[in-house]
Protein backbone atom coordinates (compact mmCIF):
# COMPACT_ATOMS: atom_id res chain seq x y z
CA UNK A 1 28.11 20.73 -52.16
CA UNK A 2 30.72 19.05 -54.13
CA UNK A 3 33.64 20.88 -54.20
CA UNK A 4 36.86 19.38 -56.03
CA UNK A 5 39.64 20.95 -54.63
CA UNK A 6 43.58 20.73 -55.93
CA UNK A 7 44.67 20.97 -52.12
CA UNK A 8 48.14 19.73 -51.14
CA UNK A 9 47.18 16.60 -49.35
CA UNK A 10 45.41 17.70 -46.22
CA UNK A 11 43.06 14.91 -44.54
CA UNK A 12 39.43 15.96 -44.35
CA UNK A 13 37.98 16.81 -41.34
CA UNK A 14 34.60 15.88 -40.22
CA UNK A 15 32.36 17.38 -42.10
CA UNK A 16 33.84 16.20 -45.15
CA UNK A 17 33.07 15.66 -49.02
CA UNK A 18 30.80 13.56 -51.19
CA UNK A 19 33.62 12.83 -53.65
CA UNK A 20 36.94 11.90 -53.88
CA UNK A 21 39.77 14.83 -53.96
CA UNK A 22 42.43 15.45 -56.07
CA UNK A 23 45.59 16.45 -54.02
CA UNK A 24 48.21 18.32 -55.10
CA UNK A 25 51.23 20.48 -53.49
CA UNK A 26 50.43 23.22 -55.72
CA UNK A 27 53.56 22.61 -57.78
CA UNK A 28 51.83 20.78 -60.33
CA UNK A 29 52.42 17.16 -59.24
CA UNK A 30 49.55 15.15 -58.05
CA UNK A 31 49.79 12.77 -54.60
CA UNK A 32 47.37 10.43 -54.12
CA UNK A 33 43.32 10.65 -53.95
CA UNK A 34 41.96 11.10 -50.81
CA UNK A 35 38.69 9.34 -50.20
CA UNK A 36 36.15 11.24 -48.86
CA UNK A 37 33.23 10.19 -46.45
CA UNK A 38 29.85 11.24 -46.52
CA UNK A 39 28.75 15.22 -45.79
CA UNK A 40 27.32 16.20 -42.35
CA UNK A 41 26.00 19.33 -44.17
CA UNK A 42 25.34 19.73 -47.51
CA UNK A 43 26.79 23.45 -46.65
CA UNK A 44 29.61 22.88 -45.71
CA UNK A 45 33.30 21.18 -46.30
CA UNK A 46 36.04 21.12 -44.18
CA UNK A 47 39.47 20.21 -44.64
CA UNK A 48 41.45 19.31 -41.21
CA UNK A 49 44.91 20.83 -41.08
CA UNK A 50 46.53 19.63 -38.11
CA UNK A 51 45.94 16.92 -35.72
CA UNK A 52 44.82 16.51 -32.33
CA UNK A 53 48.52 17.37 -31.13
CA UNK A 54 48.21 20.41 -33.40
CA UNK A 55 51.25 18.67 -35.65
CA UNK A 56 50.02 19.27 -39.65
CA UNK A 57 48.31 17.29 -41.21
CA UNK A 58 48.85 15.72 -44.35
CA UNK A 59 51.34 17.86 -46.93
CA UNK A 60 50.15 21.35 -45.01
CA UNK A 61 53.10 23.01 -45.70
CA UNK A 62 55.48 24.84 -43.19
CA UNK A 63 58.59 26.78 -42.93
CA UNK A 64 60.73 29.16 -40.91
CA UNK A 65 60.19 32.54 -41.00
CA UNK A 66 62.10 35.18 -42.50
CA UNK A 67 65.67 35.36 -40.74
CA UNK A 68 64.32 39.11 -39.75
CA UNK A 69 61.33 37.33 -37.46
CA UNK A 70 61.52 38.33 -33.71
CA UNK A 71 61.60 35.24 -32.36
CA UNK A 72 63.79 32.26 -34.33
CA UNK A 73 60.62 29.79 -33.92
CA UNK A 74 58.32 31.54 -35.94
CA UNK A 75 56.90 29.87 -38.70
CA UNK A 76 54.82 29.86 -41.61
CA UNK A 77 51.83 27.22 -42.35
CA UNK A 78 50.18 27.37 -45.71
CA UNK A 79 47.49 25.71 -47.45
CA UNK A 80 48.77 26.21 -51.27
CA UNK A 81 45.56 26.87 -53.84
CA UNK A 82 41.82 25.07 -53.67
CA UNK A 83 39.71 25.63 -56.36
CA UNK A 84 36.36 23.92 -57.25
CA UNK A 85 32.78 24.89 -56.69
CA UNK A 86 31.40 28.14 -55.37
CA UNK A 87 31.14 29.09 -51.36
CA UNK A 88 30.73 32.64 -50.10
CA UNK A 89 32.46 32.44 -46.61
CA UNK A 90 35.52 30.55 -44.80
CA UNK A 91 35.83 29.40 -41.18
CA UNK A 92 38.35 28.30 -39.50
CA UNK A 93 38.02 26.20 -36.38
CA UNK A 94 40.17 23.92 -34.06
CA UNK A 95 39.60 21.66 -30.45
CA UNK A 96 37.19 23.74 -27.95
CA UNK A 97 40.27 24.39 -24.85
CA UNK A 98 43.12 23.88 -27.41
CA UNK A 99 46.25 26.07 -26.86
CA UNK A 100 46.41 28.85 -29.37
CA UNK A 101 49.26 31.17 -30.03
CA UNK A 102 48.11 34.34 -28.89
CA UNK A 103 50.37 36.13 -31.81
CA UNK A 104 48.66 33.85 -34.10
CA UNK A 105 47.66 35.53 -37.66
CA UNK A 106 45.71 33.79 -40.63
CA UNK A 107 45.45 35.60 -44.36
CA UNK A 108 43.61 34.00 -47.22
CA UNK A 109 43.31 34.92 -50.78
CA UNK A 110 40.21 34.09 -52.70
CA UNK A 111 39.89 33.12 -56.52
CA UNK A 112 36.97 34.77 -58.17
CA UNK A 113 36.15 34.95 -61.94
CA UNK A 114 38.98 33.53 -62.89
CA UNK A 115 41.53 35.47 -61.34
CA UNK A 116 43.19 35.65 -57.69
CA UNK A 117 42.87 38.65 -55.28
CA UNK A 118 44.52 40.22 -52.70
CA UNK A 119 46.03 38.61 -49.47
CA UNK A 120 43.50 39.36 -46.42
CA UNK A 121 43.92 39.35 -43.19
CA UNK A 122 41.48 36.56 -41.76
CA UNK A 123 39.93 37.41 -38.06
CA UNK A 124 41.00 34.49 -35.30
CA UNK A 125 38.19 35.83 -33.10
CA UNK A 126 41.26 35.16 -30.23
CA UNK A 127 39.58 37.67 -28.03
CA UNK A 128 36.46 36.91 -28.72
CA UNK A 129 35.69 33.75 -26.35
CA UNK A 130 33.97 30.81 -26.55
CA UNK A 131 30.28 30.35 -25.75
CA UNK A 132 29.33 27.55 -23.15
CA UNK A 133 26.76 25.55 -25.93
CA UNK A 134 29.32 25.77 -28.51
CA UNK A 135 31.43 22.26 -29.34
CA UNK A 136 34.63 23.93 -31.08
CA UNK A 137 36.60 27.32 -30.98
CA UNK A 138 36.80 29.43 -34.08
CA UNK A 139 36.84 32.48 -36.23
CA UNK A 140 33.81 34.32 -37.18
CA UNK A 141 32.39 33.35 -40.82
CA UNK A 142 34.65 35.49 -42.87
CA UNK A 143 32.67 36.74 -46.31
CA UNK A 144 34.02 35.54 -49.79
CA UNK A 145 31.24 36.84 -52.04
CA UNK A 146 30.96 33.72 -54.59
CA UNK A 147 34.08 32.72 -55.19
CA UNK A 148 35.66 28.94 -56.33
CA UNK A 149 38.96 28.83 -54.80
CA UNK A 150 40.89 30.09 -51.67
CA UNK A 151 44.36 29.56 -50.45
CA UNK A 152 45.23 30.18 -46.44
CA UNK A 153 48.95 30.97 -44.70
CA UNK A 154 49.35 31.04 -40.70
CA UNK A 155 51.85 33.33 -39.13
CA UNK A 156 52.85 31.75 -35.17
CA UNK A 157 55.22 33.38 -33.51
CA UNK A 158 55.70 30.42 -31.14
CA UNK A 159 55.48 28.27 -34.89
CA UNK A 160 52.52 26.14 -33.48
CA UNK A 161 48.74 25.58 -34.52
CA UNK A 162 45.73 25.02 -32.35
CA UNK A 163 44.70 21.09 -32.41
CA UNK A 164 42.19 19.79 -34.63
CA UNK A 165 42.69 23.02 -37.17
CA UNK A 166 39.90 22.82 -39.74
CA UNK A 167 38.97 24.85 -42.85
CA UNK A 168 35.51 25.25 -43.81
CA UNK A 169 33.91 26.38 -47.05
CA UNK A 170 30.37 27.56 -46.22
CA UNK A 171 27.68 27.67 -49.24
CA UNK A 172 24.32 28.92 -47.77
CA UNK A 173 22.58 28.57 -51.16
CA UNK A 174 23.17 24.60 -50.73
CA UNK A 175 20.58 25.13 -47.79
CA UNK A 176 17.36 23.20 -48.67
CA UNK A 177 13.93 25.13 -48.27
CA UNK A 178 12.81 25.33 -44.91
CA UNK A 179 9.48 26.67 -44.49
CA UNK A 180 7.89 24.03 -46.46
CA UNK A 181 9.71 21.00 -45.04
CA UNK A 182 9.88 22.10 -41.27
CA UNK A 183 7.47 20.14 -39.23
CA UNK A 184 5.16 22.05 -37.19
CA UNK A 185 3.16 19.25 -35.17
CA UNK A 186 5.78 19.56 -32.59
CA UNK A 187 4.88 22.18 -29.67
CA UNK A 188 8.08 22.55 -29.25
CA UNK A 189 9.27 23.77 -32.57
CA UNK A 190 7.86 26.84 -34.18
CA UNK A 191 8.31 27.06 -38.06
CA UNK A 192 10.69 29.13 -40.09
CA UNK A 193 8.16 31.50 -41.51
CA UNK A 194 6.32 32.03 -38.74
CA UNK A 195 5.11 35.72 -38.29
CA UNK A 196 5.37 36.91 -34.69
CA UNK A 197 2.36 36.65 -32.44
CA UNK A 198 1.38 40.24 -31.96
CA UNK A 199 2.52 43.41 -33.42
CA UNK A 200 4.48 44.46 -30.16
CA UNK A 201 3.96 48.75 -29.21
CA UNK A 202 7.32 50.48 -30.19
CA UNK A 203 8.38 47.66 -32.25
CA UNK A 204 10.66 48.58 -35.48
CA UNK A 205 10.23 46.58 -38.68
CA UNK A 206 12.20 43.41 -38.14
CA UNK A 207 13.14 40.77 -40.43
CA UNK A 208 12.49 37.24 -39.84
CA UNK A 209 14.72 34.21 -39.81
CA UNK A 210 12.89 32.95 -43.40
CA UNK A 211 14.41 36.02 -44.72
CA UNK A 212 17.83 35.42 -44.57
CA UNK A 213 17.34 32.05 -45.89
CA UNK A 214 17.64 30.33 -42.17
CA UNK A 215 18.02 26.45 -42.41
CA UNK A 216 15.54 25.50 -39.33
CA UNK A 217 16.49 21.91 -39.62
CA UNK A 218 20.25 22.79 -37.85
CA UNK A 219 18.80 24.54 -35.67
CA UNK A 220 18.36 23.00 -31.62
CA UNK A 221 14.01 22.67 -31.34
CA UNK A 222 12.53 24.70 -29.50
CA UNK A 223 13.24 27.70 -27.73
CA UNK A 224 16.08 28.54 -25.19
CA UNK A 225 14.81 30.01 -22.25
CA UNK A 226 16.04 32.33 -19.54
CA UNK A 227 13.97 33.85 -16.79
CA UNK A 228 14.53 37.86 -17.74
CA UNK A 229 16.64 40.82 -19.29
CA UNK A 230 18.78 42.79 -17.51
CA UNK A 231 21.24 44.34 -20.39
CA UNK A 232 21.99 44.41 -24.11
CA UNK A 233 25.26 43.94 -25.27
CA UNK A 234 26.06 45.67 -28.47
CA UNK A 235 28.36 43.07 -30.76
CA UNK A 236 30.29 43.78 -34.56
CA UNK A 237 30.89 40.47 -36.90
CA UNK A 238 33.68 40.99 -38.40
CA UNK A 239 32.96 39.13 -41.49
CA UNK A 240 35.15 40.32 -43.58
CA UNK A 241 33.51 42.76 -45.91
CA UNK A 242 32.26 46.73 -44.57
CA UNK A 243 31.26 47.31 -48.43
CA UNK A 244 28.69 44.70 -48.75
CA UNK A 245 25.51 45.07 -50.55
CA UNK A 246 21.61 45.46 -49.51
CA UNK A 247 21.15 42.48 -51.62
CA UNK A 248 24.46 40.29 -50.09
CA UNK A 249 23.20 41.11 -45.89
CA UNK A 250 20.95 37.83 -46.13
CA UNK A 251 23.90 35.29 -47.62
CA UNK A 252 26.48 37.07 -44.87
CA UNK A 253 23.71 36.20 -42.46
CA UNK A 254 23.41 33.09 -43.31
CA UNK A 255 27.30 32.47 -43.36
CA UNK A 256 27.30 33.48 -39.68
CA UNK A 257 24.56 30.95 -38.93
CA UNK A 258 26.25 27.47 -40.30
CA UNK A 259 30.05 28.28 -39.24
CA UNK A 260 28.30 28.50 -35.82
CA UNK A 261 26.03 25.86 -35.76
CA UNK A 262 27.31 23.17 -38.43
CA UNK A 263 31.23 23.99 -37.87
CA UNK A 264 31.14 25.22 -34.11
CA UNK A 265 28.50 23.37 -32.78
CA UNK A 266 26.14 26.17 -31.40
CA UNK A 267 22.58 25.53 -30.93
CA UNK A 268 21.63 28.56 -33.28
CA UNK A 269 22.62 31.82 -33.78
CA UNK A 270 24.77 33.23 -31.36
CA UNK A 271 22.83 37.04 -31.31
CA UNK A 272 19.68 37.77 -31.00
CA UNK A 273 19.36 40.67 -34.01
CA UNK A 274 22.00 41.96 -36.17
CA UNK A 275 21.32 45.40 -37.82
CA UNK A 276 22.99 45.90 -41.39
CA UNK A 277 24.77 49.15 -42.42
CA UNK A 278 21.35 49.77 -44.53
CA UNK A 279 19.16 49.99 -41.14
CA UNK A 280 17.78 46.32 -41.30
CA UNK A 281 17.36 44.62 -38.45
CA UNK A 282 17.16 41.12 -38.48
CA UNK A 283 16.38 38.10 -36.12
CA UNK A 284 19.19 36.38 -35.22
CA UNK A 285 18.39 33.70 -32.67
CA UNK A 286 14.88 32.21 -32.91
CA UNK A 287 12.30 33.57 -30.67
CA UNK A 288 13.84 36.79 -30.10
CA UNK A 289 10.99 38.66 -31.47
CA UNK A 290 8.62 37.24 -29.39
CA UNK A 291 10.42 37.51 -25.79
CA UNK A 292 9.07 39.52 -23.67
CA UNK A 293 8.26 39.64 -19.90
CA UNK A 294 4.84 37.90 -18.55
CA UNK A 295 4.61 35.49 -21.75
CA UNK A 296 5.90 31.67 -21.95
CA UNK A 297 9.10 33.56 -23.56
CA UNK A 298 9.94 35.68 -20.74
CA UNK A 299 13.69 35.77 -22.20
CA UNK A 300 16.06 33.53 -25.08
CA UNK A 301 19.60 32.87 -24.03
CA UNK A 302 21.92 33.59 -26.33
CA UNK A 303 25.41 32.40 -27.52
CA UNK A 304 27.05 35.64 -28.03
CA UNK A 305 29.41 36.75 -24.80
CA UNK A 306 31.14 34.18 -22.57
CA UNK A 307 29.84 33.74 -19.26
CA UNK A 308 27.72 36.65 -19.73
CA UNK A 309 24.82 35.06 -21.50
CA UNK A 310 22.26 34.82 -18.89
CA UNK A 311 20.28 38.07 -18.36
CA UNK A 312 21.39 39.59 -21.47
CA UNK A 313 20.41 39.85 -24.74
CA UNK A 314 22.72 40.59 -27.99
CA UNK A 315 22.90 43.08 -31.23
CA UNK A 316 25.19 42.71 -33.47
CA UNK A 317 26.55 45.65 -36.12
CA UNK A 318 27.12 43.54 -39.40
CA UNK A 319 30.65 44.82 -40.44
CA UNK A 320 34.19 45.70 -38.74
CA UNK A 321 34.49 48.80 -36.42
CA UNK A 322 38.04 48.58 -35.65
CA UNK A 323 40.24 50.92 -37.21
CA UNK A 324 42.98 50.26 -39.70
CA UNK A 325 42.18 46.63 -40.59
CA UNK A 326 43.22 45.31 -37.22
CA UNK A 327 40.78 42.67 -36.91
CA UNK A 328 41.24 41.77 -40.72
CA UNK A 329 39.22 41.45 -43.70
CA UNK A 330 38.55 44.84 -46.05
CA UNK A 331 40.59 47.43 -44.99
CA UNK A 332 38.76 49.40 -42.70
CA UNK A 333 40.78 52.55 -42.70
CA UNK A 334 41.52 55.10 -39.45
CA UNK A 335 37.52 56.06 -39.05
CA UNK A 336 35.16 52.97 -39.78
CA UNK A 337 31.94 54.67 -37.78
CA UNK A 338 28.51 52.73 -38.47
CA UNK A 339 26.14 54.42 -40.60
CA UNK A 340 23.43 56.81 -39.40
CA UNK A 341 21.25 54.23 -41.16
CA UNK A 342 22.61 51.57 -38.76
CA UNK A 343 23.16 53.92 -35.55
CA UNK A 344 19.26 55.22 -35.95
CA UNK A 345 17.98 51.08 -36.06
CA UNK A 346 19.99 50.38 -33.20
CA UNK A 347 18.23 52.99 -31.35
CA UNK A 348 14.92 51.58 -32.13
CA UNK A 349 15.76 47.89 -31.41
CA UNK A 350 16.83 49.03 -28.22
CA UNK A 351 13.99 51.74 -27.38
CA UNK A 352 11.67 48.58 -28.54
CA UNK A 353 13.29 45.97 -25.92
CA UNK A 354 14.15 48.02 -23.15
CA UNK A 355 10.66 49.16 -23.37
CA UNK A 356 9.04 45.93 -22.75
CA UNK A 357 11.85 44.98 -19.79
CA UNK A 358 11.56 48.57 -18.11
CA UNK A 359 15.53 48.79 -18.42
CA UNK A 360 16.62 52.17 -17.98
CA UNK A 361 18.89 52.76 -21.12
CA UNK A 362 21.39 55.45 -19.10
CA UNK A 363 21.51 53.05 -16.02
CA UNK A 364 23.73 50.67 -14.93
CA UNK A 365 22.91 46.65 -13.73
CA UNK A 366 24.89 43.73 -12.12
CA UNK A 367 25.36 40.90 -14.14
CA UNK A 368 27.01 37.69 -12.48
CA UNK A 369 30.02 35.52 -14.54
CA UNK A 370 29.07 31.70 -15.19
CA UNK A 371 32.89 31.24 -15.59
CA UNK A 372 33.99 29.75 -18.55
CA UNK A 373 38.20 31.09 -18.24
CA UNK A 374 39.90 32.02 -21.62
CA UNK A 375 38.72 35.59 -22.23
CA UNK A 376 35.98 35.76 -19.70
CA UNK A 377 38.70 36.55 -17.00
CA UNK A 378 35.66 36.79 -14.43
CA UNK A 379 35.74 33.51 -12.20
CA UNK A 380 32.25 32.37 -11.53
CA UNK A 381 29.89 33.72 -9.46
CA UNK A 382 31.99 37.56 -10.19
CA UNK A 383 29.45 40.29 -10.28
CA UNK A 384 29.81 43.13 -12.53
CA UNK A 385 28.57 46.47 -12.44
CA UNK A 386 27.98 47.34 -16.25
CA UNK A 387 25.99 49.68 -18.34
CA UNK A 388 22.27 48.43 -19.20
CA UNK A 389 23.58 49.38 -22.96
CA UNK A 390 26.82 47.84 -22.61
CA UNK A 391 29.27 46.17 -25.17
CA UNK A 392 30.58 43.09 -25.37
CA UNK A 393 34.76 43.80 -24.46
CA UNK A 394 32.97 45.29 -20.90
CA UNK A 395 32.17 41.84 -19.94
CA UNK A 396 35.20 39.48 -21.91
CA UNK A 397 38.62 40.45 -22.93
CA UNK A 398 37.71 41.62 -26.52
CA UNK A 399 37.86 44.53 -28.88
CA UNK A 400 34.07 43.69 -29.98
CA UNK A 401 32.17 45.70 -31.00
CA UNK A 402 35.28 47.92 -32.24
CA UNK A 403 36.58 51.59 -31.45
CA UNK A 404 34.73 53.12 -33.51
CA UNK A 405 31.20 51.94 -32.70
CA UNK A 406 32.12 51.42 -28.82
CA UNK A 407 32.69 55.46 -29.02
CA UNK A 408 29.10 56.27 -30.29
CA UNK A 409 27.51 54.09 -27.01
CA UNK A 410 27.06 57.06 -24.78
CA UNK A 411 24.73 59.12 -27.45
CA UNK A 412 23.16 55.53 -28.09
CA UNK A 413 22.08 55.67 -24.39
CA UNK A 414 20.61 59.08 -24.79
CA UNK A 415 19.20 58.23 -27.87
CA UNK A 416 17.46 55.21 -26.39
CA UNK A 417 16.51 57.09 -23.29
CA UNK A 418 14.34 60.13 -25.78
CA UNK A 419 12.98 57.43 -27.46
CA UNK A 420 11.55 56.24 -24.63
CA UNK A 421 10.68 59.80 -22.91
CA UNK A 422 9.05 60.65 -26.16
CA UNK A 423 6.62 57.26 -25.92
């Protein structure tokens, strides 16, 4: 991905570009080119935009506040404009344990066919932890569509930014084919195309990593294993876009899948399915088709709910279920419910897996913290009494999965439960 960016002089980060970029404060004068070094990803740039003592980096510009701010150290970071080649999702990510402002607010605008749009609200992910395997905090993927340019402003009450800051511009279509070049002489890797083993009883149609385009060559080999299921937590993404198409669920997919792994520094992807606002359900982490008790997969351990990993497995709604915009992206207005589309999938994902585990979908399970702090306030070793449907803020300090889907869980459990009656 070679991006050429007029960015007001901010060093690249780590993941960084293939050719040199020209710099400018987005007033028309040029500063010096910045050498770049050589990609980690050909997916990916990042830009950093402060340093390790959270100090800007570079010509990142800053100012106070308006005089009406709360508090007199608020400030105001911005990027200015970067245009260049296409990407269809930001991320933003700083120093795994870095101190963040918790009345910290990002927007973005993106340019797209030759014109700029709106300001958006960008979701932090603040309360949405950090996951054990991951390297770096961050924001979820946040959806572009194609677009060629984006410009992002910080609001910090306390006028700081995390350490490390970075900005990433994710391209999945930069991904190389993967079912061709994937090796499959190692036992311990399975190939991106593979087709599940069996055609499991009570198991809905479920799309396979190859079909959202997954790189297998980021990916950690092998499976990760855990010894069982106890509960599913129900997630939202938060990617920035309820409106999406049918045809645009893979490339969001995808977006998830390298912020995690090639900005964040997961292993894979963090859930296990996601189910699109179409009914599709999708395989998220590898192997979660196949799990099941009594087989060498008994159970994969996910990345998706701080210290809560172990003995659960994850769904996540693809869109934003929080009313009124207040985790960001597309407005989301006062009532953003899932679709029957999406509610009726989640159903059978659930009926399918709590099936094969013999969970009982209106009973409740302990689950026991690993720890972790930030917003898994559970000190290890904690044991929880939780739903066997449950949702992700009833284990960390989080909004996820949203109001409005969080509402529907009870009939989900009942729903579940007559599938299951009915088999």
């Amino acid at each position: 991905m070679q991006f050429r960016k007029t960015i007001p002089a901010i060093a690249l980060g780590v993941v960084s570009l293939t050719v040199p970029i020209a710099a400018s404060a987005g007033t028309g004068s040029s500063s010096p080119t910045i050498e770049a070094t050589t990609a980690d990803s050909p997916q990916v740039e990042s830009a950093t935009l402060t340093d390790n003592n959270g100090k800007p980096s570079g010509s990142l510009s800053v100012k106070a506040a308006p005089k009406a701010a709360a508090a007199q150290s608020e400030k105001v970071f911005s990027t200015g404009a970067m245009t260049g080649e296409e990407f269809s999702s930001i991320g933003l990510s700083w120093k795994k344990g870095s101190a963040v402002d918790s009345g910290l607010t990002a927007e973005t605008r993106i340019h797209r066919d030759g014109a700029w749009g709106p300001w958006q609200n960008v979701p932090l992910g603040l309360d949405d932890g950090v996951a054990e395997e991951a390297k770096r905090a961050g924001a979820p993927a946040f959806y572009t569509d194609d677009a060629d340019g984006a410009q992002v402003r910080f609001t910090s009450p306390k006028g700081s930014l995390p350490q490390d800051l970075r900005l990433s511009f994710i391209d999945p279509a930069k991904s190389p084919a993967t079912s061709s070049s994937t090796s499959t002489s190692s036992s311990d890797r399975e190939p991106s195309d593979r087709e599940p083993r069996t055609t499991q009883a009570g198991q809905p149609e479920v799309k396979l990593r190859k079909d959202w385009g997954a790189d297998e060559s980021l990916a950690d080999p092998g499976y990760k294993t855990q010894p069982s299921i106890k509960a599913a937590l129900v997630h939202h993404t938060v990617t920035g876009n309820n409106s999406y198409t049918q045809e645009q669920v893979p490339q969001i997919i995808n977006g998830i899948y390298i912020q995690h792994i090639t900005v964040l520094g997961y292993g894979d992807f963090p859930y296990h399915f996601v189910v699109d606002r179409f009914g599709g359900i999708w395989e998220g982490r590898k192997g979660s088709i196949e799990m099941r008790p009594g087989t060498e997969i008994p159970g994969i351990l996910g990345g998706h709910a701080s210290g809560f990993n172990t003995n659960t497995f994850g769904v996540a709604m693809l869109g934003n279920f929080e009313p009124n915009n207040s985790e960001g992206g597309e407005d989301t207005g006062p009532d953003p419910k899932p679709t029957e589309a999406m509610t009726t999938s989640l159903a059978d994902l659930l009926a399918w897996k709590a099936g094969q585990y013999e969970l009982a979908p209106e009973g409740s399970t302990q689950l026991v913290s690993a720890g972790g702090g930030g917003t898994n306030p559970h000190p290890t070793g904690t044991v929880l009494d939780v739903p066997v449907i449950s949702a992700h803020k009833d284990v960390n300090v989080t909004a996820c999965p949203g109001a409005k889907l969080y509402e529907t869980l009870p009939d989900l459990r009942k729903q579940v439960a007559d599938r299951l009656g009915a088999g």
